[in-house]
Protein backbone atom coordinates (compact mmCIF):
# COMPACT_ATOMS: atom_id res chain seq x y z
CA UNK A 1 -0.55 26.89 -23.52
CA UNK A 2 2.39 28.75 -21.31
CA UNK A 3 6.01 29.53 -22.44
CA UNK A 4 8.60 28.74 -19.92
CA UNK A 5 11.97 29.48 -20.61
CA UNK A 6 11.63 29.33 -23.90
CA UNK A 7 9.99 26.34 -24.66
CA UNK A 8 6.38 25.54 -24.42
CA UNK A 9 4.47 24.07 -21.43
CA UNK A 10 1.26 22.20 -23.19
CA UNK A 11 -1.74 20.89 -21.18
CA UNK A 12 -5.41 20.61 -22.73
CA UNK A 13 -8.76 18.61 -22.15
CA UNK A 14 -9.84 17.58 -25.81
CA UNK A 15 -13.11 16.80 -27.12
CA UNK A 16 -14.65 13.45 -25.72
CA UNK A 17 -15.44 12.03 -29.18
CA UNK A 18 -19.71 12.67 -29.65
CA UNK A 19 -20.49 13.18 -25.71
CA UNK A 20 -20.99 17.33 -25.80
CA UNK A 21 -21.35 19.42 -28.62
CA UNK A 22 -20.34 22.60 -26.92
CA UNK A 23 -20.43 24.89 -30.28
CA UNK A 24 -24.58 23.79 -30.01
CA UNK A 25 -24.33 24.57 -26.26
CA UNK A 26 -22.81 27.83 -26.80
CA UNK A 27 -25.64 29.18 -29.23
CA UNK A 28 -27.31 29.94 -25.80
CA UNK A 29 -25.15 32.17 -24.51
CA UNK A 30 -23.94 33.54 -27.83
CA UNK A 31 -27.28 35.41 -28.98
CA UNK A 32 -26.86 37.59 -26.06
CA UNK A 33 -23.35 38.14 -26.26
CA UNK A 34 -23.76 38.99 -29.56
CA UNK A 35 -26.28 41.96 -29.15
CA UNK A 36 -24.76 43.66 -26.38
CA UNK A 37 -20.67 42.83 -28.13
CA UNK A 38 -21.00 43.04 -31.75
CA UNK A 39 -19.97 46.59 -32.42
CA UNK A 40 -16.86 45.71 -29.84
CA UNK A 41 -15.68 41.76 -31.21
CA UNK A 42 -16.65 42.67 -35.07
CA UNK A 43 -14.99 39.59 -36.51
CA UNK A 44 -15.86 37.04 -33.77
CA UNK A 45 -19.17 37.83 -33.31
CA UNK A 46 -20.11 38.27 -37.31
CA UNK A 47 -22.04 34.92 -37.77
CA UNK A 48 -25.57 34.59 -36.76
CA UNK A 49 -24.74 31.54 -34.54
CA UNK A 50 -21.85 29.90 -33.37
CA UNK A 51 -20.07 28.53 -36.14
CA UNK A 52 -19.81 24.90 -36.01
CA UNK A 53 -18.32 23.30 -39.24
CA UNK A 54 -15.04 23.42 -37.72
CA UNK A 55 -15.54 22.01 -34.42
CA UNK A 56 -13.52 18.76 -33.61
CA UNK A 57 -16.42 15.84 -32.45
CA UNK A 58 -17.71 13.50 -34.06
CA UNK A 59 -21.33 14.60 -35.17
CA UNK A 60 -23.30 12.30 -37.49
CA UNK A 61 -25.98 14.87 -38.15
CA UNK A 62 -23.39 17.67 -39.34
CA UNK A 63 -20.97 15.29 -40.79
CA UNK A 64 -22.86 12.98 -42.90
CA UNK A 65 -23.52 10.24 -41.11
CA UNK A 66 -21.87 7.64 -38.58
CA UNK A 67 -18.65 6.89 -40.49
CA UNK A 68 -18.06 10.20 -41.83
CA UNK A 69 -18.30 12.22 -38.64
CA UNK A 70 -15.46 9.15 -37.28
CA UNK A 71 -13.23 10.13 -39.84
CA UNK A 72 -13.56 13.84 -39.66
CA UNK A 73 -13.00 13.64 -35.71
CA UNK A 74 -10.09 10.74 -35.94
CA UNK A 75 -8.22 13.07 -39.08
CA UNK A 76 -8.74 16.07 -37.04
CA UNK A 77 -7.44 14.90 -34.28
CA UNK A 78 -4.12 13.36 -35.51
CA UNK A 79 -3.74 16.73 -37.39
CA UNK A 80 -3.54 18.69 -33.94
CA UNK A 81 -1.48 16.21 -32.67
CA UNK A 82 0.93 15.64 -35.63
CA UNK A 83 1.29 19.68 -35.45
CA UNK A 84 2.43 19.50 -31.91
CA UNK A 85 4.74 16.81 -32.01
CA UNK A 86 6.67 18.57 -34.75
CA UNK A 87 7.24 21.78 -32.79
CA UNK A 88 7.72 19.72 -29.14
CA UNK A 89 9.92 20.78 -26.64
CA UNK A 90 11.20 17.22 -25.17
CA UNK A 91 12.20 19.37 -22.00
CA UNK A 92 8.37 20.00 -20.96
CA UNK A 93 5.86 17.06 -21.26
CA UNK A 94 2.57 17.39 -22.46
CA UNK A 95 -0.37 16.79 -20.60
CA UNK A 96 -3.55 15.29 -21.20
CA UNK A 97 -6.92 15.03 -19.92
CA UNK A 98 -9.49 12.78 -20.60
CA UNK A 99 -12.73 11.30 -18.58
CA UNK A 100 -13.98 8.51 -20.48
CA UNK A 101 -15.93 5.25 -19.70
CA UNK A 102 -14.93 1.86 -21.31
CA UNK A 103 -18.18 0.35 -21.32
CA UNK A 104 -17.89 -1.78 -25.15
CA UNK A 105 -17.73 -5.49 -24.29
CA UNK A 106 -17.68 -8.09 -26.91
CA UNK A 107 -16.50 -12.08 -26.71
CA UNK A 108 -13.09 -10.09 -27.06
CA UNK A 109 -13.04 -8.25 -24.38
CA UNK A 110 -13.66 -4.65 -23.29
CA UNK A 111 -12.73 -1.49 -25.04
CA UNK A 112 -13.63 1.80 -25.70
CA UNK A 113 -14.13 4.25 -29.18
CA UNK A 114 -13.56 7.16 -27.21
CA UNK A 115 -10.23 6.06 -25.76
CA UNK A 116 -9.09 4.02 -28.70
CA UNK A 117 -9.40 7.50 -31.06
CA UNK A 118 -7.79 9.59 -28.66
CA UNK A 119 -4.57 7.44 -28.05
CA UNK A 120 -4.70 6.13 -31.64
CA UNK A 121 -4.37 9.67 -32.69
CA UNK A 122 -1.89 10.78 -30.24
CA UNK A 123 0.54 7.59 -30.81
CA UNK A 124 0.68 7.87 -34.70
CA UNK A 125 1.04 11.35 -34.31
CA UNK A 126 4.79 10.07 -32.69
CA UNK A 127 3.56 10.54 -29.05
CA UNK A 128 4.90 8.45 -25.91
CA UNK A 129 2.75 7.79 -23.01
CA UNK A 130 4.88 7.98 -20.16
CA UNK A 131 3.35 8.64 -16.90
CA UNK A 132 -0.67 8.34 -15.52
CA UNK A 133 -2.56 9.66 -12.67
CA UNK A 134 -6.68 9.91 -11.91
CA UNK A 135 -7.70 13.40 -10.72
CA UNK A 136 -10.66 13.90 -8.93
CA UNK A 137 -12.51 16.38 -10.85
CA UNK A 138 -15.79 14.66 -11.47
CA UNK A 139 -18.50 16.30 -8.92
CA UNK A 140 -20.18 13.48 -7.33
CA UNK A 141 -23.76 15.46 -7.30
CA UNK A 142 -23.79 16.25 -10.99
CA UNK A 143 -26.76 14.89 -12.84
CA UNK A 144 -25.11 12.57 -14.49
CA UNK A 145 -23.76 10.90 -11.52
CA UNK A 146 -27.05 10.51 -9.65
CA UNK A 147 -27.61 6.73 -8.80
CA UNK A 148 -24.87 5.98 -11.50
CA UNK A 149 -21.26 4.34 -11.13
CA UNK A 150 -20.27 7.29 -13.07
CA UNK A 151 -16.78 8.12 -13.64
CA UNK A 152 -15.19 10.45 -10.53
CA UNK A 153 -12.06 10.86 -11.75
CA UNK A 154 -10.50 12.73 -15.18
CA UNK A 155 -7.27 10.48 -16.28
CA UNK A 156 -4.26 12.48 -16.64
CA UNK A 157 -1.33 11.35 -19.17
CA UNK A 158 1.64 12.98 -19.86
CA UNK A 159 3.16 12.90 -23.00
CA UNK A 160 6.56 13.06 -24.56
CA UNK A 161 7.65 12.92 -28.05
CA UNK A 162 8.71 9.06 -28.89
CA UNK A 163 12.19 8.78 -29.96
CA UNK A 164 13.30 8.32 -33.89
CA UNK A 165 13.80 4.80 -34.19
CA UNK A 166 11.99 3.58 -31.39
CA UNK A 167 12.09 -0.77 -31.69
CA UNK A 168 9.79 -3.39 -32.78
CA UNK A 169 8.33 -6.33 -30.65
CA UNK A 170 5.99 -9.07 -31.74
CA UNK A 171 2.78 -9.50 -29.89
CA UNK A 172 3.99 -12.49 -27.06
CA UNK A 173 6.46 -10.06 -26.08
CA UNK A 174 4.03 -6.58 -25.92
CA UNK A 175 1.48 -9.14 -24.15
CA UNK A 176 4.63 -11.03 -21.77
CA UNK A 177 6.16 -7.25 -20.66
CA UNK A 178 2.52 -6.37 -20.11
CA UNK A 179 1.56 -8.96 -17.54
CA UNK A 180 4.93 -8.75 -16.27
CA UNK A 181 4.60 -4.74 -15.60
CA UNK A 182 1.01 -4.48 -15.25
CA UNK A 183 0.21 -6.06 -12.00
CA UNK A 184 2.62 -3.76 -10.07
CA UNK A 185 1.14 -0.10 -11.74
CA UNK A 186 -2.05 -1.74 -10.91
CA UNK A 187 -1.42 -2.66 -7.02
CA UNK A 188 0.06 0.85 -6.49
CA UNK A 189 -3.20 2.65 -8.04
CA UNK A 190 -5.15 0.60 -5.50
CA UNK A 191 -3.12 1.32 -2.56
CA UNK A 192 -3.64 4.96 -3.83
CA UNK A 193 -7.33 4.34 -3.32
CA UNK A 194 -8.31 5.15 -6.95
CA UNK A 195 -11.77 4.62 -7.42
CA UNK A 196 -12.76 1.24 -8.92
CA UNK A 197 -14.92 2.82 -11.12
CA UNK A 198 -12.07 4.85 -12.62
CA UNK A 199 -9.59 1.25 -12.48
CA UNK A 200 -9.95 0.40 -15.86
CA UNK A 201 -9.50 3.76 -17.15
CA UNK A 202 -6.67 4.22 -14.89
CA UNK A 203 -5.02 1.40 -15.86
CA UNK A 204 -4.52 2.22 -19.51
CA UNK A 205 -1.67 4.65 -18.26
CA UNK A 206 0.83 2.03 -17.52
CA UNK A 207 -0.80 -0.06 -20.21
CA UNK A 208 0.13 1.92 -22.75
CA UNK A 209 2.91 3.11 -21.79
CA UNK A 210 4.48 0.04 -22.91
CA UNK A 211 2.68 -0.11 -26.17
CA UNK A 212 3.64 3.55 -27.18
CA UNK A 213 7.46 3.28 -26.63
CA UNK A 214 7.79 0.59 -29.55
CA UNK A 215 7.26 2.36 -33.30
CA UNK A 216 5.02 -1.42 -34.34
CA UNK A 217 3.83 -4.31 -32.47
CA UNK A 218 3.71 -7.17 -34.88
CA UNK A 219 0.73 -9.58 -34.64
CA UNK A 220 1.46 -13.02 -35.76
CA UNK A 221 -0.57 -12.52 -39.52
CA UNK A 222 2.22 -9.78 -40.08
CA UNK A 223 -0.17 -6.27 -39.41
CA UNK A 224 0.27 -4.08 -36.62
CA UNK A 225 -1.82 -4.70 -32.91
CA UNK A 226 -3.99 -2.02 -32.72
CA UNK A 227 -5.04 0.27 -29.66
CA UNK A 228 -8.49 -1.31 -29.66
CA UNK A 229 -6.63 -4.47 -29.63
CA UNK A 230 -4.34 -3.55 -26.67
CA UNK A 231 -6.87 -2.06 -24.74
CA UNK A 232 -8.25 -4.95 -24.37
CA UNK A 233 -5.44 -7.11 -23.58
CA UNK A 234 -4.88 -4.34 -20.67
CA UNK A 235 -8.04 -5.09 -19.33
CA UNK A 236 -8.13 -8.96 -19.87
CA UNK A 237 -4.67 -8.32 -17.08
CA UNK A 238 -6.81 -5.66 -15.25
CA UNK A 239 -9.35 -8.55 -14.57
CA UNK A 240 -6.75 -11.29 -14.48
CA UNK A 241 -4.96 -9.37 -11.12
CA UNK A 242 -8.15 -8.88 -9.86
CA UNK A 243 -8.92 -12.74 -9.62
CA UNK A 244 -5.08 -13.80 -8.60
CA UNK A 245 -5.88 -11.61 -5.31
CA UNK A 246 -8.63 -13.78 -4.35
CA UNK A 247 -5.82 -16.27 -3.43
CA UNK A 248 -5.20 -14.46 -0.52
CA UNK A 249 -8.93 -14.80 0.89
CA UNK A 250 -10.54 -17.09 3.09
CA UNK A 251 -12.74 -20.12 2.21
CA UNK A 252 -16.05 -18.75 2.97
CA UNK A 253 -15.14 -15.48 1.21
CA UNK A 254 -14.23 -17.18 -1.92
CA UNK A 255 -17.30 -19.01 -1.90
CA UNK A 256 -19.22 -15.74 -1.62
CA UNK A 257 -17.21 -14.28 -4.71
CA UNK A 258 -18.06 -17.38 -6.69
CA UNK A 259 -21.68 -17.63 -5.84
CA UNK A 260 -21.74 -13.54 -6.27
CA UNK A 261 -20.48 -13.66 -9.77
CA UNK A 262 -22.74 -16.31 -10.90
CA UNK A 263 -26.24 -15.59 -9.02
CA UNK A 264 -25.46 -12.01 -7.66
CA UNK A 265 -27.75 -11.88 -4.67
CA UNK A 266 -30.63 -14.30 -6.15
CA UNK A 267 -31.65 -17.31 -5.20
CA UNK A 268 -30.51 -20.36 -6.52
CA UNK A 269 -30.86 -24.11 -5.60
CA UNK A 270 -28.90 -25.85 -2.50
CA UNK A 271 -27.23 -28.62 -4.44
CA UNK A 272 -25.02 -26.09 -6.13
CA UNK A 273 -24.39 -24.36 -3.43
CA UNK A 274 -23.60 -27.43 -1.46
CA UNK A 275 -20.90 -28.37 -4.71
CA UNK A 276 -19.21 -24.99 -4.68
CA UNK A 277 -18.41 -25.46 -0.59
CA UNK A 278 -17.17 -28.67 -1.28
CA UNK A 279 -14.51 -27.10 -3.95
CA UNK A 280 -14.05 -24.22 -2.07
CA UNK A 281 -13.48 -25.78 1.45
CA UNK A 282 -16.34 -24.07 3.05
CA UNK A 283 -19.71 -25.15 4.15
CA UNK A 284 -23.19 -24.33 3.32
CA UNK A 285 -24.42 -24.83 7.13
CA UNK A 286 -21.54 -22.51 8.47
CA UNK A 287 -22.44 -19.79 5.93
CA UNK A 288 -25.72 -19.60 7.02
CA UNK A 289 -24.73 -19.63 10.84
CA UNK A 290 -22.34 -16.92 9.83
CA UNK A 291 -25.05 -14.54 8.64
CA UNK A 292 -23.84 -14.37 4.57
CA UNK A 293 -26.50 -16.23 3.39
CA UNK A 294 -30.10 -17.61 4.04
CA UNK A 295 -30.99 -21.15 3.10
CA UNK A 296 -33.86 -23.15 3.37
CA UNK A 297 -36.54 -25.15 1.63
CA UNK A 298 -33.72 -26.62 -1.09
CA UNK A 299 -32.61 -23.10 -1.96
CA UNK A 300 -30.04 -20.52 -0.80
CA UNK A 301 -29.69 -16.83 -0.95
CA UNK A 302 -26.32 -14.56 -0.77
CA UNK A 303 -27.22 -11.99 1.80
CA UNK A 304 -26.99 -8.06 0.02
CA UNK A 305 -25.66 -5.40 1.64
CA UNK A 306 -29.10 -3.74 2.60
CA UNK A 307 -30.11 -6.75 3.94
CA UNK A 308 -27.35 -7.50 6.93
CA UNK A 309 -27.96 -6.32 10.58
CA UNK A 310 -26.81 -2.91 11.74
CA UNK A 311 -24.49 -2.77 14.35
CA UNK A 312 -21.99 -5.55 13.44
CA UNK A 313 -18.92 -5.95 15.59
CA UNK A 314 -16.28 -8.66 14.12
CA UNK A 315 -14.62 -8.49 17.83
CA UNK A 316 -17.68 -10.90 18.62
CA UNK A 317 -18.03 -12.51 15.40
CA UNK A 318 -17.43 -16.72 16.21
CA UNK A 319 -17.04 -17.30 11.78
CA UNK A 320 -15.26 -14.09 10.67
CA UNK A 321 -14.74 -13.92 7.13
CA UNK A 322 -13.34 -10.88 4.65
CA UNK A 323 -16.41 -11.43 2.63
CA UNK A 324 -18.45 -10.13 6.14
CA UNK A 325 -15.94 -7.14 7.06
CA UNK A 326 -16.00 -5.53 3.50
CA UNK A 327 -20.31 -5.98 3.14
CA UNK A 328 -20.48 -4.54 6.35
CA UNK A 329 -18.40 -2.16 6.20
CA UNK A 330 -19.86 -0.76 2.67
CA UNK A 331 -23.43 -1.06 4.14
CA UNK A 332 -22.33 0.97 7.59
CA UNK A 333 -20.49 3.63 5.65
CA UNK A 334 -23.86 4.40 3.02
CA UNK A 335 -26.25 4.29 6.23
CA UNK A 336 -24.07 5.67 9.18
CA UNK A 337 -20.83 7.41 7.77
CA UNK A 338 -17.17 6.83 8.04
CA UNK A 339 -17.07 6.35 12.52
CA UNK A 340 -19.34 2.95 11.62
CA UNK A 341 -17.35 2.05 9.00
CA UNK A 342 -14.02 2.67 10.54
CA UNK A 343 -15.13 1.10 13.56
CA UNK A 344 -16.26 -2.41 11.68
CA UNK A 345 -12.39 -1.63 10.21
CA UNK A 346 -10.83 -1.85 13.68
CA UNK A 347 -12.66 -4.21 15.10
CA UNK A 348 -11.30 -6.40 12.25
CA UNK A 349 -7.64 -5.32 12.88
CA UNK A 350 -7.87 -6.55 16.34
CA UNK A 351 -9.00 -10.24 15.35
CA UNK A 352 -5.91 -9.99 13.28
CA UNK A 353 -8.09 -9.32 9.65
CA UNK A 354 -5.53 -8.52 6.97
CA UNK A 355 -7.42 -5.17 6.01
CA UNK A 356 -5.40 -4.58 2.92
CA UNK A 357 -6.98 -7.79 1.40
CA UNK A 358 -10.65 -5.97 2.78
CA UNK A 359 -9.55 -3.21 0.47
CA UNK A 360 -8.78 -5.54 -2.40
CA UNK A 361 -11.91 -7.35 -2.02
CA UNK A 362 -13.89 -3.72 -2.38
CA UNK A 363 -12.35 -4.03 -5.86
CA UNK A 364 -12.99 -6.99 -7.06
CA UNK A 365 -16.88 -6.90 -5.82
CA UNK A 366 -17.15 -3.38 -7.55
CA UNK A 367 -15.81 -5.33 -10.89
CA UNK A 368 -17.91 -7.73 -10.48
CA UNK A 369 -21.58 -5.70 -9.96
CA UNK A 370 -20.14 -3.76 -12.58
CA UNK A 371 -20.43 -6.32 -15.30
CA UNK A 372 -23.56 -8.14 -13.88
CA UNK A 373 -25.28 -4.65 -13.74
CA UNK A 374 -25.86 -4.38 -10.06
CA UNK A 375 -25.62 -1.02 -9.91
CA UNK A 376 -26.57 -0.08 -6.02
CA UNK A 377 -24.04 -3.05 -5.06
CA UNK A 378 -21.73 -1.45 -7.57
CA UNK A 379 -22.18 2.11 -5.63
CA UNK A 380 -21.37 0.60 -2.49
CA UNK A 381 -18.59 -1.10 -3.50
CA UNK A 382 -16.93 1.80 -5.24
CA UNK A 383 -17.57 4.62 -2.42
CA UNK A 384 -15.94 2.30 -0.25
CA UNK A 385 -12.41 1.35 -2.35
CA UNK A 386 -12.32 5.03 -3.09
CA UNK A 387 -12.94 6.15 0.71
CA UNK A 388 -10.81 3.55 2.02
CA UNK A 389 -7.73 6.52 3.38
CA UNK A 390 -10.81 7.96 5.34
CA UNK A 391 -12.34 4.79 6.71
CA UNK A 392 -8.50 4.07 7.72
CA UNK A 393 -8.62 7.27 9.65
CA UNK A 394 -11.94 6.46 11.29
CA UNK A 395 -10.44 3.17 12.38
CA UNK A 396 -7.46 4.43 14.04
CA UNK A 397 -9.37 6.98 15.90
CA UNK A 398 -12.10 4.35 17.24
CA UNK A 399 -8.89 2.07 18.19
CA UNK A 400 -8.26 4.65 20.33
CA UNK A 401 -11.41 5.18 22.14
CA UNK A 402 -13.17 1.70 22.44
CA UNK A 403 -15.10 2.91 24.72
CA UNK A 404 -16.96 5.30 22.57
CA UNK A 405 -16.65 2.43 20.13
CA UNK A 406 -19.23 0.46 22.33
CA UNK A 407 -21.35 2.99 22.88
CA UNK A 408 -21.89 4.00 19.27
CA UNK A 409 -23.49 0.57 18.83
CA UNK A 410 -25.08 0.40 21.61
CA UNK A 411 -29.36 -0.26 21.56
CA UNK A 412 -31.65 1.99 23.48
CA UNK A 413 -33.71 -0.82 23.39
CA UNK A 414 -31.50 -2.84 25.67
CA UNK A 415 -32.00 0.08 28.50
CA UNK A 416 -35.40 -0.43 28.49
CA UNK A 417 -35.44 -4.15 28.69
């Protein structure tokens, strides 16, 4: 905490629920300080350990159990809150930081504890969300991001103190400004090249935004909508923006996303395959012939990443579809870096591929490994949405030298023939 001018500049990272006990952490270090500091710190260093009754998570075995250790963290938490919001200065905003995963899905949707107790504390403490950024301060090559979509981004939100007598809306009109507002936060995140992993989290920013700058939102049995409740109507709108851009893709690619989402990359029998190409315009013999999918022997098998040729050029490709560009490009960019992948990008901009649908499409695949657990699709997907400004990069350098273009794909084995 700075002063500035005379008023007070607050930023701060606050506990993430029950993820890290850092007072247990700190016993480590603490034994040693102790010895060698004691006659120097006298009161800080008087306990034996670290003391811990006073630390703000939400620890079952300290706290009595489950539901107690909730309320102790929720209570504490609207306590330090409440406390700042009465001695705010509404010149400086405050700013928050907070890396958290939604990952609770029920027939209702998908929500988080960790986020719903954090903004839940901060709005009834008379707090208005009113601007959102990711920050890249996750480290790709910590442990807990090893083979994981983990998150790489901490979400920022700044804070200012809501205004007395802030108004009331019912729930259709806190849903109708959402999916009115929504969509456009959400398109401008993407063209920022947020990761997808950190989408959803992301897109609580604008989300609540709108919920926070009304004192209650009135559901139709008379309470008040909750944040767990909102949270997931921001990401039913999340997913629902997601699916209105796959209006803008071609036939076979739509095909792909609909076979994708309900087989994945397993194989599944020809008559349904040969049903969806009938509703989606496409066909099952010209998906095959374009290399997205094997099929034989009554059955039929979407084509993974991993398992498409190297060396794909969509200059030469006779049945180019978005579908192609993107599962290339994520596959050339894991196994050969960002020159492959920006020249499978370029390639495409010269048979006229609308790459900013490519980009969207990295999205919507991430979302949808995501939830059916593909987690190496899900990787692929997500390096690529969030790499897409350096891919671009690649591509307009290779546009500029074709000829090293050509000979970056070009097989020693042909020499020798």
């Amino acid at each position: 905490m700075t002063t500035n001018g005379g008023g007070r500049t607050i930023s701060t990272d606050p506990p993430y629920y029950d993820n890290i006990g850092y007072a247990d952490l700190s016993d480590y270090f603490y034994v040693w300080l102790r010895r060698g500091l004691r006659s120097v710190h006298t009161s800080n260093l008087s306990t034996m350990l670290v003391p811990k009754a006073d630390e703000l998570i939400a620890n079952p075995y300290r706290q009595g159990g489950s539901a107690a250790a909730q309320a102790f963290f929720e209570d504490g938490f609207t306590q330090v809150f409440t406390h700042l919001r009465s001695d705010a200065d509404g010149s400086y905003p405050l700013t928050l930081y907070y890396a958290f995963k939604q990952s609770e899905s029920d027939v209702l949707g998908t929500a988080s504890t960790g986020w719903e107790t954090l903004l839940a504390g901060v709005i009834q403490s008379g707090w208005l969300v009113t601007a959102t950024w990711p920050m890249r301060t996750e480290n790709g090559t910590r442990l807990i991001a090893s083979g994981t979509n983990a998150l790489a981004s901490s979400i920022l939100l700044a804070l200012r103190p809501r205004p007395e007598g802030a108004p009331i809306i019912d729930r259709r009109g806190f849903l109708a400004e959402l999916k009115s507002t929504l969509p456009g936060a959400l398109r401008d995140l993407q063209q920022g090249s947020i990761a997808p992993v950190d989408m959803a989290q992301a897109a609580i920013g604008p989300g609540m935004a709108i919920f926070s700058r009304y004192a209650r939102i009135v559901e139709p049995s008379g309470e008040n909508m909750g944040v767990r409740d909102a949270l997931r109507a921001i990401n039913g709108v999340l997913d629902e923006v997601l699916s209105q851009q796959e209006g803008d893709f071609d036939d076979d690619t739509r095909w792909c996303i609909a076979w994708f989402e309900t087989h994945g990359f397993e194989v599944s029998l020809y008559g349904e395959a040969e049903t969806l190409a009938s509703a989606k315009n496409s066909s099952v013999a010209g998906l095959a012939r374009a290399g997205v999918i094997s099929s034989g022997a009554g059955k039929v098998k979407l084509f993974s990443p991993d398992e498409l040729p190297i060396g794909y050029d969509p200059r030469t490709d006779d049945r180019i579809s978005l579908w192609e560009i993107v599962l290339h490009m994520a596959r050339a960019l894991s196994a050969q870096g960002l020159d492959s992948a920006g020249s499978i990008l370029a390639g495409a901009e010269e048979r006229g591929v609308d790459t900013a649908s490519a980009h969207e499409l990295a999205y919507l695949l991430y979302s949808v490994a995501e939830k059916k657990g593909l987690t190496q699709a899900g990787i692929l997907f997500n390096t690529l949405g969030s790499s897409w400004p350096e891919v671009r990069a690649a591509a307009a350098s290779a546009a500029e030298k074709p000829d090293v273009i050509a000979a970056s794909t070009l097989d020693f084995d042909d020499l020798e023939a």
